[in-house]
N, C-alpha and C. Protein backbone atom coordinates (compact mmCIF):
# COMPACT_ATOMS: atom_id res chain seq x y z
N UNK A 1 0.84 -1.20 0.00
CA UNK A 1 0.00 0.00 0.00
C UNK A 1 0.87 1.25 0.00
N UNK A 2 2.11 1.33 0.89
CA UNK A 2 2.68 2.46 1.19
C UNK A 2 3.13 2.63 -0.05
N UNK A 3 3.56 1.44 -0.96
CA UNK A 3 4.26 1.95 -2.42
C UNK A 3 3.97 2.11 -3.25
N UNK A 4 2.60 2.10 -3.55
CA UNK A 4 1.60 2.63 -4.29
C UNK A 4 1.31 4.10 -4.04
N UNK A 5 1.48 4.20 -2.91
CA UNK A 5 1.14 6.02 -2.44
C UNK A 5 2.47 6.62 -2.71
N UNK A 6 3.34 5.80 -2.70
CA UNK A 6 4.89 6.14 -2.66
C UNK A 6 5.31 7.14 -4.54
N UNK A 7 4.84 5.80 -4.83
CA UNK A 7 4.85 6.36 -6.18
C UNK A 7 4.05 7.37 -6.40
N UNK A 8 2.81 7.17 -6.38
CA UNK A 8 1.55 8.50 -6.57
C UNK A 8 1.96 10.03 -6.08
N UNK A 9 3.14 10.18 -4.99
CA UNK A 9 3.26 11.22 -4.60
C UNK A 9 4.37 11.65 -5.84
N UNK A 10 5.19 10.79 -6.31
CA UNK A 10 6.49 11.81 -7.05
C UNK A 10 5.47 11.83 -8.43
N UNK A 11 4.75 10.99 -8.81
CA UNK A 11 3.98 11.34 -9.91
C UNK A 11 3.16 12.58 -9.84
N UNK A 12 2.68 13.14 -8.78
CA UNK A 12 2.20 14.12 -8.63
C UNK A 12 2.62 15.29 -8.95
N UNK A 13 4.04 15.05 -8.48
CA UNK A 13 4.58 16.69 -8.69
C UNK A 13 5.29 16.60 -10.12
N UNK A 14 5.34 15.27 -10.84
CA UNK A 14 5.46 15.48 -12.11
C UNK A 14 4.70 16.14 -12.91
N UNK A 15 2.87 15.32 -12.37
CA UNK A 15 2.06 15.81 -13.18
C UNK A 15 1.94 17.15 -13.22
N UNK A 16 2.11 17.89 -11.73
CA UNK A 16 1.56 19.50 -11.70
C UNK A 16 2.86 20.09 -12.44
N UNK A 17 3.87 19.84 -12.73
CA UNK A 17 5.08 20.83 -13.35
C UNK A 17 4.82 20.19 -14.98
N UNK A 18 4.05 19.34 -15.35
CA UNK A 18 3.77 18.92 -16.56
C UNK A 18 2.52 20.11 -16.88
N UNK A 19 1.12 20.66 -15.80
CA UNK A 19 0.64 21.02 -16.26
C UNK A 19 0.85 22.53 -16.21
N UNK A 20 1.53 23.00 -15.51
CA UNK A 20 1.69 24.14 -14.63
C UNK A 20 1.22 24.56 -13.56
N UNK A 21 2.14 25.71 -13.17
CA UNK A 21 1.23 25.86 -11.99
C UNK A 21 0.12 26.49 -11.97
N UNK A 22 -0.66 27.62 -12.55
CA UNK A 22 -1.58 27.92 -12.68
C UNK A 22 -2.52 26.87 -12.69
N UNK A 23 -2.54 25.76 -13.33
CA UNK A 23 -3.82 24.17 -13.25
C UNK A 23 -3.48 23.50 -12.13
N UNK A 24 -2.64 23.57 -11.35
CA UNK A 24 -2.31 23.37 -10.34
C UNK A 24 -2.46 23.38 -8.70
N UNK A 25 -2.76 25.29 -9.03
CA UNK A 25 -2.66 25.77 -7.59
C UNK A 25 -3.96 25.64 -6.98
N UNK A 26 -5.15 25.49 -7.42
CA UNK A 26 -6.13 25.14 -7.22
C UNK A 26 -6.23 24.04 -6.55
N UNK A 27 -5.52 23.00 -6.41
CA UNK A 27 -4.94 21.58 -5.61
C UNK A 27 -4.16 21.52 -4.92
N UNK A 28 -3.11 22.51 -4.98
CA UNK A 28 -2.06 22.53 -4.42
C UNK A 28 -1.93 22.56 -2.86
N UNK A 29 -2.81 23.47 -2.27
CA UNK A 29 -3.10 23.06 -0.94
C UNK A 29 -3.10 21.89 -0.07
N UNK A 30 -4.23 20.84 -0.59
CA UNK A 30 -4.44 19.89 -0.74
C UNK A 30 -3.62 18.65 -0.84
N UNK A 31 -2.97 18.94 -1.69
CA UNK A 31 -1.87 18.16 -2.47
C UNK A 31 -1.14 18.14 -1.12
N UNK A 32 0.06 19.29 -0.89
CA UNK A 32 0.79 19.64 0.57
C UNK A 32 0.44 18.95 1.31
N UNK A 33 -1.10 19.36 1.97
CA UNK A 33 -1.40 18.68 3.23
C UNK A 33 -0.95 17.09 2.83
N UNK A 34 -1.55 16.26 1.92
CA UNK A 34 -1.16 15.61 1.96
C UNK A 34 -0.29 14.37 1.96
N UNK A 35 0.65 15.42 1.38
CA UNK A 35 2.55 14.80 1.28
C UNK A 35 2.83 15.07 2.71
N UNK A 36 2.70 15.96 3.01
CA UNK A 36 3.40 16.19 4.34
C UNK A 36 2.44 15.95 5.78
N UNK A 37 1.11 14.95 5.75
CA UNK A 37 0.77 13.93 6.65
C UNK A 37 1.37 12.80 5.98
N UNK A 38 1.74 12.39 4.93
CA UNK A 38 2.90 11.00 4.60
C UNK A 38 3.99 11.24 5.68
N UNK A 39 4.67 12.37 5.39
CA UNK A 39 6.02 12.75 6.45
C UNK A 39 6.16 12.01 7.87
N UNK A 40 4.83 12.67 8.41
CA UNK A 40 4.84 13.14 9.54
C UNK A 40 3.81 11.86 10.43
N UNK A 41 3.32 11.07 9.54
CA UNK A 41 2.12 10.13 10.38
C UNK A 41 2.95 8.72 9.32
N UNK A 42 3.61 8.32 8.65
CA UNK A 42 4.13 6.87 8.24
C UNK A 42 5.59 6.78 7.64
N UNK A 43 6.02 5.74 8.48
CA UNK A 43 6.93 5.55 8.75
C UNK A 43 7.60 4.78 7.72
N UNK A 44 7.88 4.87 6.67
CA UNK A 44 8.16 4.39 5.31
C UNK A 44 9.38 4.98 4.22
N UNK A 45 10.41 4.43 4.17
CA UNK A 45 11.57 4.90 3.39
C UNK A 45 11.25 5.35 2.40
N UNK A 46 10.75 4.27 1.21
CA UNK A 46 9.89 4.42 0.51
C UNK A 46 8.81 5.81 -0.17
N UNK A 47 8.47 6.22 0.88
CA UNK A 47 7.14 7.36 0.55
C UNK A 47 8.29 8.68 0.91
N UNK A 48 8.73 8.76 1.87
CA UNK A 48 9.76 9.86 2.20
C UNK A 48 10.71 10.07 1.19
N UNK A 49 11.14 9.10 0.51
CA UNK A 49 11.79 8.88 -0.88
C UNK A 49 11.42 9.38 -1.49
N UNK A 50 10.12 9.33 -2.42
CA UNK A 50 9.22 9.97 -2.95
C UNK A 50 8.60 10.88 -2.95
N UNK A 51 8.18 11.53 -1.67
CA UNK A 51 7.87 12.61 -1.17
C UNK A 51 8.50 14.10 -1.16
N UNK A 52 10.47 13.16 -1.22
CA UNK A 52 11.00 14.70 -1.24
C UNK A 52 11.44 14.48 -2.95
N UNK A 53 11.19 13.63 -3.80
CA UNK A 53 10.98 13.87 -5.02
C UNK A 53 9.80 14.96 -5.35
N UNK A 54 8.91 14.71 -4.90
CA UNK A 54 7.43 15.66 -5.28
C UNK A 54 7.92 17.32 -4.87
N UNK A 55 8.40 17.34 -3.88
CA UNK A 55 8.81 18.27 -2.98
C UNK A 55 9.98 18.78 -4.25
N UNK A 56 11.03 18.64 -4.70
CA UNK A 56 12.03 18.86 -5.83
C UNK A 56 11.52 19.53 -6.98
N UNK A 57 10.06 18.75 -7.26
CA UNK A 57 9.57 19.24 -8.56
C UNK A 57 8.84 20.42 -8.27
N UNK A 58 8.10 20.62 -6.59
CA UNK A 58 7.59 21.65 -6.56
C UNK A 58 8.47 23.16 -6.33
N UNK A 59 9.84 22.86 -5.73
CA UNK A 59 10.48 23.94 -5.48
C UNK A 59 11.11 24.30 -7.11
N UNK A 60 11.35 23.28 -8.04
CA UNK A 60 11.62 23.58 -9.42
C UNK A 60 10.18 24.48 -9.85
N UNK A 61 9.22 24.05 -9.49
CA UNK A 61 8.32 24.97 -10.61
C UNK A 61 7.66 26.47 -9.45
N UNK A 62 7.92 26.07 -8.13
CA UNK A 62 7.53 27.68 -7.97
C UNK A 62 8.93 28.49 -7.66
N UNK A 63 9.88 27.87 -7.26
CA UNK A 63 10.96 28.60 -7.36
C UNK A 63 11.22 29.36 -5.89
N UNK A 64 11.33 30.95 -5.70
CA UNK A 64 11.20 31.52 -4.54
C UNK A 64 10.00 31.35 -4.02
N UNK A 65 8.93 31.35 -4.50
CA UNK A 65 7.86 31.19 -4.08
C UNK A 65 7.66 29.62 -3.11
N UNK A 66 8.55 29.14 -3.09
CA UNK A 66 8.78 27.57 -2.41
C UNK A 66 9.31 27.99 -0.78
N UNK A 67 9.74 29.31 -0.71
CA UNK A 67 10.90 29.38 0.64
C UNK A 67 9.66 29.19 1.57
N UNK A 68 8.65 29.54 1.56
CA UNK A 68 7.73 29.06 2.81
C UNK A 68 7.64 28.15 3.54
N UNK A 69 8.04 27.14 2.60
CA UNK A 69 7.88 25.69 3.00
C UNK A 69 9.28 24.80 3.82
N UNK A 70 10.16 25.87 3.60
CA UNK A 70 11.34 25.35 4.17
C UNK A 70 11.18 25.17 5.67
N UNK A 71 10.75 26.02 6.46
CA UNK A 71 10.64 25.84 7.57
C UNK A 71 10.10 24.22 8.39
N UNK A 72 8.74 23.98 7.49
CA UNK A 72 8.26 22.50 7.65
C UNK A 72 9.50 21.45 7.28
N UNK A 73 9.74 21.52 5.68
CA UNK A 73 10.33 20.25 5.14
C UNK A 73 12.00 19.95 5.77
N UNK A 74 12.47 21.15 5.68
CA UNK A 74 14.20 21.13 6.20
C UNK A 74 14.37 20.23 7.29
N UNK A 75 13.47 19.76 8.10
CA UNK A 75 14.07 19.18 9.67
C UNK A 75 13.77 18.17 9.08
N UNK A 76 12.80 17.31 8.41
CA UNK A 76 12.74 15.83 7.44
C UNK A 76 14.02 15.46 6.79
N UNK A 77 14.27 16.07 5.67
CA UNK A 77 15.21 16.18 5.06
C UNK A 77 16.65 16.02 5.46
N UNK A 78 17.12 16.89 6.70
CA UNK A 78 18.58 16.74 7.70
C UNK A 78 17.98 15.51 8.13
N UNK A 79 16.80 15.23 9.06
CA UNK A 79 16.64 14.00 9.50
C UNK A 79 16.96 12.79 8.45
N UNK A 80 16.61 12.50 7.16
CA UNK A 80 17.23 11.55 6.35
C UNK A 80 18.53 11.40 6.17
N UNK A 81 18.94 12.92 5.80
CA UNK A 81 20.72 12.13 6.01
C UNK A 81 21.55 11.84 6.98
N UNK A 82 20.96 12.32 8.23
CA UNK A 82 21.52 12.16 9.53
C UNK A 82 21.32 10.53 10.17
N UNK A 83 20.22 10.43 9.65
CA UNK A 83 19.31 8.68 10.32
C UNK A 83 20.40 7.58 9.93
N UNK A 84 20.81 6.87 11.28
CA UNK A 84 20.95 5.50 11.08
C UNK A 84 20.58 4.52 10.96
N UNK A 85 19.05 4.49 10.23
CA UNK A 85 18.03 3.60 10.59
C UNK A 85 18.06 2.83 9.23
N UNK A 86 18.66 1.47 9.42
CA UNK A 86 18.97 1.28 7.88
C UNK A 86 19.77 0.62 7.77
N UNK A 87 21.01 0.68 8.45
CA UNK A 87 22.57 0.50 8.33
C UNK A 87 22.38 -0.49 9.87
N UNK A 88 23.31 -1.38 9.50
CA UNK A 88 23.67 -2.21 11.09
C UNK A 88 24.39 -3.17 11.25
N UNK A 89 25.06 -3.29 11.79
CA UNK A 89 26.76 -3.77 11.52
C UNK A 89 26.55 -5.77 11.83
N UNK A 90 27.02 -6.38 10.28
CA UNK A 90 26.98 -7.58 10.53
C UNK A 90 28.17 -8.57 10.87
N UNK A 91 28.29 -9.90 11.46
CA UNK A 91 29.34 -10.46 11.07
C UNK A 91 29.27 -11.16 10.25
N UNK A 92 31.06 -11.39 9.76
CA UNK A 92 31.04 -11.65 8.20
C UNK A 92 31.56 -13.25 8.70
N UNK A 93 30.80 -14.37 8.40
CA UNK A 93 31.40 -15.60 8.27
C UNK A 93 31.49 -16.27 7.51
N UNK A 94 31.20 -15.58 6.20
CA UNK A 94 31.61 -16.31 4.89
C UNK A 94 32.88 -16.32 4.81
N UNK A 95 33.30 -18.16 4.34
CA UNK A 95 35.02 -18.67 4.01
C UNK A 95 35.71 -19.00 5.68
N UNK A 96 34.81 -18.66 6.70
CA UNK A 96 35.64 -19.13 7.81
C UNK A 96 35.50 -20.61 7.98
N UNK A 97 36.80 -21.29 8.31
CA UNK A 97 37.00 -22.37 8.79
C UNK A 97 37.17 -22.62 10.54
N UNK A 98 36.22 -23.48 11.32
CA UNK A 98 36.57 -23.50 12.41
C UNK A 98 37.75 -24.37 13.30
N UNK A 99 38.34 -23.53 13.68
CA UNK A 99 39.37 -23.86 14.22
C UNK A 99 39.70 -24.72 15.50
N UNK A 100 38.58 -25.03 16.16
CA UNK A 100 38.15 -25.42 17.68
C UNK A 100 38.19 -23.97 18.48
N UNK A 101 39.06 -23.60 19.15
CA UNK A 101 39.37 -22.51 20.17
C UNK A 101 38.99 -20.93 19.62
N UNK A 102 38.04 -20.47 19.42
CA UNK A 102 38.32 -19.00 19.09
C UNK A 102 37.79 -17.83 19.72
N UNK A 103 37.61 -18.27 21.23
CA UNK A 103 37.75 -17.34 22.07
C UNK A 103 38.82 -16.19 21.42
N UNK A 104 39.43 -16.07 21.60
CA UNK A 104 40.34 -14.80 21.47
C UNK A 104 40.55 -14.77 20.16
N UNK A 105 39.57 -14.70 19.32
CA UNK A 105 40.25 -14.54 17.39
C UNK A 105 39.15 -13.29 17.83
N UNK A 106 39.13 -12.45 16.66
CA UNK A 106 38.59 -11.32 16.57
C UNK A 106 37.59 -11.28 15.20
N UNK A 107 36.09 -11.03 15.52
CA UNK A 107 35.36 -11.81 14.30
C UNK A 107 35.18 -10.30 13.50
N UNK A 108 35.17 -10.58 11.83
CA UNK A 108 34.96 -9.65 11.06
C UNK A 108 34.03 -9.28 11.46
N UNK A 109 33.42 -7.71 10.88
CA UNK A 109 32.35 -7.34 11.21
C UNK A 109 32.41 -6.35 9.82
N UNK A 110 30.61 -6.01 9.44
CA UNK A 110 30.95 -5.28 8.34
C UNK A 110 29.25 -4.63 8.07
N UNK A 111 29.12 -3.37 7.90
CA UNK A 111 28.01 -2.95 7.84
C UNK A 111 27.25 -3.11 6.38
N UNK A 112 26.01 -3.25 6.58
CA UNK A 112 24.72 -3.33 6.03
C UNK A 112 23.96 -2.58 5.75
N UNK A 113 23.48 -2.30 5.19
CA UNK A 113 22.90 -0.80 4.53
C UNK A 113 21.60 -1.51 3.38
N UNK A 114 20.28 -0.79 3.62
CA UNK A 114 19.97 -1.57 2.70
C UNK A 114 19.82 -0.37 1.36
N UNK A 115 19.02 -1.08 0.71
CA UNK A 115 19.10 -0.28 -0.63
C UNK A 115 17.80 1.22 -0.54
N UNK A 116 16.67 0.68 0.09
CA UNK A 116 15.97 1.78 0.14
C UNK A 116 16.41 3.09 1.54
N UNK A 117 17.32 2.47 2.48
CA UNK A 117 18.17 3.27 2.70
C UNK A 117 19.11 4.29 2.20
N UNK A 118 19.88 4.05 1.27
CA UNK A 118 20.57 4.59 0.13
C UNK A 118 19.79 5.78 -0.66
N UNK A 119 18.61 5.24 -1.02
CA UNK A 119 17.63 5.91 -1.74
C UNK A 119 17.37 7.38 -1.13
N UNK A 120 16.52 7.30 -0.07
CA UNK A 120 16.00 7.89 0.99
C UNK A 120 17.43 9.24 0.72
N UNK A 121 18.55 8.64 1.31
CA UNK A 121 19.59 9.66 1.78
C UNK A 121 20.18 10.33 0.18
N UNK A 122 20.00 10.06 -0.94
CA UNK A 122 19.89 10.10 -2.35
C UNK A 122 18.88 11.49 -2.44
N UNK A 123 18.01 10.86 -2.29
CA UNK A 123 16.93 11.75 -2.74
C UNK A 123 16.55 13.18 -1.58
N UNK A 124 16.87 12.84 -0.19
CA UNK A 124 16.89 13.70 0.51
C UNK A 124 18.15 15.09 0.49
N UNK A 125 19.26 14.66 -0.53
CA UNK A 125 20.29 15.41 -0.64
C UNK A 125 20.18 16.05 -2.00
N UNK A 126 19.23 15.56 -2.73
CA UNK A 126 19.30 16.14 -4.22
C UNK A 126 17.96 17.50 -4.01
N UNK A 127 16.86 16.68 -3.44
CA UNK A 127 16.13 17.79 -2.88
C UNK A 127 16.73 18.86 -2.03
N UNK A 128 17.41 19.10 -1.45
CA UNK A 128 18.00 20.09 -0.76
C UNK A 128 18.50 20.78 -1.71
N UNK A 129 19.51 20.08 -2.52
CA UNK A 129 19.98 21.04 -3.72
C UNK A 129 19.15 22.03 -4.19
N UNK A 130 17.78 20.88 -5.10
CA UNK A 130 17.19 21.76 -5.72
C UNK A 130 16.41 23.13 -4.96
N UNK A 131 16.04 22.38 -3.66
CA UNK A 131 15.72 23.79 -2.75
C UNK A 131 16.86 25.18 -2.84
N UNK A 132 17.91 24.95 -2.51
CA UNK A 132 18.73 25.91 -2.79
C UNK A 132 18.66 26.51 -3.86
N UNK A 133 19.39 25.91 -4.94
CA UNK A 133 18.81 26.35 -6.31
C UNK A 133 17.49 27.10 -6.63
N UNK A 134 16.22 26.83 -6.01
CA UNK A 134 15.26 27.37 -6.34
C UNK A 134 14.92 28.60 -5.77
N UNK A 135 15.04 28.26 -4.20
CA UNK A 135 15.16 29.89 -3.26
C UNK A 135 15.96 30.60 -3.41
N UNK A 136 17.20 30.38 -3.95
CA UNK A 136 18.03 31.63 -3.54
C UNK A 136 18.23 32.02 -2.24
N UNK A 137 18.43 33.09 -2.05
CA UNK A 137 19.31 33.89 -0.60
C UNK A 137 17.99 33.31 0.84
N UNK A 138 16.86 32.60 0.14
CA UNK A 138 15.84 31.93 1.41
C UNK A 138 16.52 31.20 1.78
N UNK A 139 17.40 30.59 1.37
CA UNK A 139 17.93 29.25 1.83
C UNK A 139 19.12 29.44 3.17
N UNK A 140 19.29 30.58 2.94
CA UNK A 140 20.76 30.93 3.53
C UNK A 140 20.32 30.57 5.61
N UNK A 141 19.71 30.25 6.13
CA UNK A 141 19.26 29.90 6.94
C UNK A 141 19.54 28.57 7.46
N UNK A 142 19.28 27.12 6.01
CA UNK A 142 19.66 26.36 6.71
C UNK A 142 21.00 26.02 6.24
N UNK A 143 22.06 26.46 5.92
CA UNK A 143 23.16 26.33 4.80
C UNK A 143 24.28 25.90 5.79
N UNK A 144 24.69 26.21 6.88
CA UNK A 144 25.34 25.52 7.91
C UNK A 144 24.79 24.12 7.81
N UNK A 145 24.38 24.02 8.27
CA UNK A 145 23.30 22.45 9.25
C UNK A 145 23.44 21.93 7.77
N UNK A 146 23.07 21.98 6.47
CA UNK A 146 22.98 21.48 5.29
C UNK A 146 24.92 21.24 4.40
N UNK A 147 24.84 22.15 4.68
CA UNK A 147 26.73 21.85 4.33
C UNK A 147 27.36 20.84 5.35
N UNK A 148 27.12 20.63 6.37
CA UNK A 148 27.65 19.86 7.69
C UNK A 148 27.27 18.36 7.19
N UNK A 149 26.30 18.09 6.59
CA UNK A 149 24.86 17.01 6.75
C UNK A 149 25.46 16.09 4.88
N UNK A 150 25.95 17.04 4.14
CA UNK A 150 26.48 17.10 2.99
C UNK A 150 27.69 16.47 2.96
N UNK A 151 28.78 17.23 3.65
CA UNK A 151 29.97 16.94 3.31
C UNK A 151 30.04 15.68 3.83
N UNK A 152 29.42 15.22 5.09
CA UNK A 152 29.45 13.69 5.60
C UNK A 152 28.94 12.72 4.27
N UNK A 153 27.86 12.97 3.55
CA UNK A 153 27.40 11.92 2.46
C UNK A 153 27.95 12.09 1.34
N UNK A 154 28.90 13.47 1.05
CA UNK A 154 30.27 13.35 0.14
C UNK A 154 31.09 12.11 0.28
N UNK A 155 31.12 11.53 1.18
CA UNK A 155 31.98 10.55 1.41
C UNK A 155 31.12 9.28 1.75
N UNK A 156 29.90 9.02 1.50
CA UNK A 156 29.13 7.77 1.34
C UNK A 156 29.33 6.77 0.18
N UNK A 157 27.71 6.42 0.19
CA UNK A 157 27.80 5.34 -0.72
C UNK A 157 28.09 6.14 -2.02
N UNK A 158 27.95 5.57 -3.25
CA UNK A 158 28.43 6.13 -4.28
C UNK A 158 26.80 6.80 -4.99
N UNK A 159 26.16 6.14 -4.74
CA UNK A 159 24.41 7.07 -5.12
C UNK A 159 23.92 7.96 -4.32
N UNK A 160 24.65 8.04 -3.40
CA UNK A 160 24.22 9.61 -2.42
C UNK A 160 25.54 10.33 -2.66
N UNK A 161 26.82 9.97 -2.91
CA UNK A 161 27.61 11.06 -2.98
C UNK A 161 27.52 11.43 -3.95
N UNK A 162 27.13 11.16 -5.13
CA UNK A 162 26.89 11.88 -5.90
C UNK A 162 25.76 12.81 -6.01
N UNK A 163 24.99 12.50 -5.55
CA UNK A 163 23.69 13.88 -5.09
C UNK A 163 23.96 14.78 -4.62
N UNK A 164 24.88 14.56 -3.09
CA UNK A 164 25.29 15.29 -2.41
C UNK A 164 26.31 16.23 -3.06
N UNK A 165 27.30 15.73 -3.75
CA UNK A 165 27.99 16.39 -4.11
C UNK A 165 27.33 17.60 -5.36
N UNK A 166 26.18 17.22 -5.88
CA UNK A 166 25.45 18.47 -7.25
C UNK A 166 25.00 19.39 -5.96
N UNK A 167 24.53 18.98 -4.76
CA UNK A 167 23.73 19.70 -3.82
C UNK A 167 24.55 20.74 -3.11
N UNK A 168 26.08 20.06 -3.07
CA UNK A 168 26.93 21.41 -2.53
C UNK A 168 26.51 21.82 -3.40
N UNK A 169 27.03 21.53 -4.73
CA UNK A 169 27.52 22.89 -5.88
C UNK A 169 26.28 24.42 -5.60
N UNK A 170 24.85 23.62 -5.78
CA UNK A 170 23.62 24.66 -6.05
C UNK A 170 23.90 25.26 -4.36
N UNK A 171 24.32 24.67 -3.07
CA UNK A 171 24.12 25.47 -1.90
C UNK A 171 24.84 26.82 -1.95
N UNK A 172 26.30 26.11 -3.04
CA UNK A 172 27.40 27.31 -2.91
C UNK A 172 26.99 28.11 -4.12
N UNK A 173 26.57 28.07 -5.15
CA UNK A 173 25.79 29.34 -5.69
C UNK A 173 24.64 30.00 -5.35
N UNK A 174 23.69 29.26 -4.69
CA UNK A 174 22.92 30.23 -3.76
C UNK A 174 23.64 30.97 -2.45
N UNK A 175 24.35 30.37 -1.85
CA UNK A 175 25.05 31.67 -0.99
C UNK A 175 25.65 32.75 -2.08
N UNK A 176 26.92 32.78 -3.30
CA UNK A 176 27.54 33.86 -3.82
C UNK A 176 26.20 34.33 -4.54
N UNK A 177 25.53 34.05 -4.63
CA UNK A 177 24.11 34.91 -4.95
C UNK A 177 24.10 35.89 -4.27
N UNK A 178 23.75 36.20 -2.76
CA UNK A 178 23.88 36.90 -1.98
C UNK A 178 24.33 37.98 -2.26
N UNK A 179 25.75 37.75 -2.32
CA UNK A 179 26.89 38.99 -2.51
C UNK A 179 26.55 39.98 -2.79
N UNK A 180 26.61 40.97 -3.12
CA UNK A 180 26.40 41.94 -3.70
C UNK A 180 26.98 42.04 -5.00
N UNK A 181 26.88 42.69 -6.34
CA UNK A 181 28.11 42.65 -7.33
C UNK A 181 28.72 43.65 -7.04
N UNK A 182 29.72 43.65 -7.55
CA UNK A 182 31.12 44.96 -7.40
C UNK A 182 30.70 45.80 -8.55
N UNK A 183 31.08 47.22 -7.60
CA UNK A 183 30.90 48.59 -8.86
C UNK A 183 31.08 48.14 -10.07
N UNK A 184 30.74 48.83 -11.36
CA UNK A 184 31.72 48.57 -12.54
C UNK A 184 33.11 48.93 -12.27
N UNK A 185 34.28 48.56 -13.07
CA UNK A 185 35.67 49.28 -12.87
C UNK A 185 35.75 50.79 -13.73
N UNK A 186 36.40 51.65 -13.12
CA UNK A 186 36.66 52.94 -13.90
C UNK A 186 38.18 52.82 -14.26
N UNK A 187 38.21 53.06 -15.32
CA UNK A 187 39.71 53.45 -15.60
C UNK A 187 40.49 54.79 -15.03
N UNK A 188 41.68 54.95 -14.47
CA UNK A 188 42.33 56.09 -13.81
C UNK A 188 42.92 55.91 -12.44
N UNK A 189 43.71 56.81 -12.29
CA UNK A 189 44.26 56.83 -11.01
C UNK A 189 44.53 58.24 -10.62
N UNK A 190 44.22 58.17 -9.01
CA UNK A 190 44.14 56.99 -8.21
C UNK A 190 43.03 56.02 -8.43
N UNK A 191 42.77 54.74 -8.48
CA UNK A 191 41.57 54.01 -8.36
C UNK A 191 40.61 53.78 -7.88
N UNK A 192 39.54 54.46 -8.73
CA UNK A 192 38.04 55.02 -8.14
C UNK A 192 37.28 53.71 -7.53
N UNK A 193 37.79 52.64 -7.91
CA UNK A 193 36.93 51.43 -7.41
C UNK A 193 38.23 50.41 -6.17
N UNK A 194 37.94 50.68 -5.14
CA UNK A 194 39.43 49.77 -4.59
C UNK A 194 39.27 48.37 -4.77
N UNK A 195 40.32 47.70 -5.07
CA UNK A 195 40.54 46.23 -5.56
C UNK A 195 40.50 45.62 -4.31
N UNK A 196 40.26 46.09 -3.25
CA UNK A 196 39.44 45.28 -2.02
C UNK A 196 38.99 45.58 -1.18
N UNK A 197 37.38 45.06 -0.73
CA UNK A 197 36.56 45.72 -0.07
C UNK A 197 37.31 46.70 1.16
N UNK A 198 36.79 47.55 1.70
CA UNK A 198 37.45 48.09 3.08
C UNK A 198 36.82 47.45 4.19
């Protein structure tokens, strides 16, 4: 059941950025409430997977108009890549031969991870991206806690570091967004524009 709804939610936000938002917003309410009672009332890799897919397509099609929502979705989201719920350290006894005595041998051990684990922390890091990307200077709020949460799944499995890693890129052009731009340059001296801030 949950993966049937699982799916229905990222299809959703396909369909509304397929139709626009204007055919959209009329549901859209609606829609929300009910991605985000998935969040918050079932407990499912799966739908949260999916969910911050829907969530991706919606910050792609309203853009700034999405920063509202950060406040709700952001603590989900850190919560996926932060969660150890998933992973759990096995021993490895494949190829051992027993020896009689092995009190004192030291047994492999080797973690487990499953696959919709992977997913989850995948999709929870690419959505962040696109959040950045889409808000702009809204984002600048959770960009600590999200760079921290990042650079750890830079160094994961190989289907979340790579998310993670497009998700720096868009965090760090939405911060130099910010900036201000620099005067134009004038030609002359002394130099009407100083070559570094004061």
């Amino acid at each position: 059941l949950w993966q049937l709804r699982a799916r229905a939610t990222d299809c959703l936000g396909l369909v509304a950025c397929a139709v626009g938002r204007a055919m959209f917003e009329p549901a859209a309410h609606s829609v929300f409430d009910l991605v985000y009672g998935g969040l918050r009332d079932i407990d499912s890799e799966e739908l949260r997977e999916n969910s911050y897919a829907f969530f991706g397509s919606m910050a792609t099609m309203y853009e700034k108009d999405f920063a509202p929502h950060l406040e709700t979705l952001m603590p989900y989201l850190i919560a996926s890549l932060e969660t150890e719920e998933g992973a759990e350290l096995r021993k490895d006894t494949a190829g051992e031969i027993d020896l009689g005595d092995d009190e004192d041998e030291d047994e492999d051990e080797e973690i487990w991870v499953s696959d919709a684990f992977i997913d989850e922390k995948a999709c929870a890091a690419s959505c962040i991206g696109t959040i950045a990307k889409s808000v702009g200077h809204h984002f600048l709020p959770y960009v600590s806690r999200s760079l921290h949460d990042l650079l750890r799944m830079a160094m994961f499995h190989g289907d979340v570091r790579t998310e993670a890693v497009v998700a720096l890129s868009h965090v760090a052009i939405a911060c130099y967004d910010t900036i201000p731009p620099p005067p134009p340059w004038e030609p002359g001296l002394p130099a009407r524009v100083p070559l570094r801030p004061a």
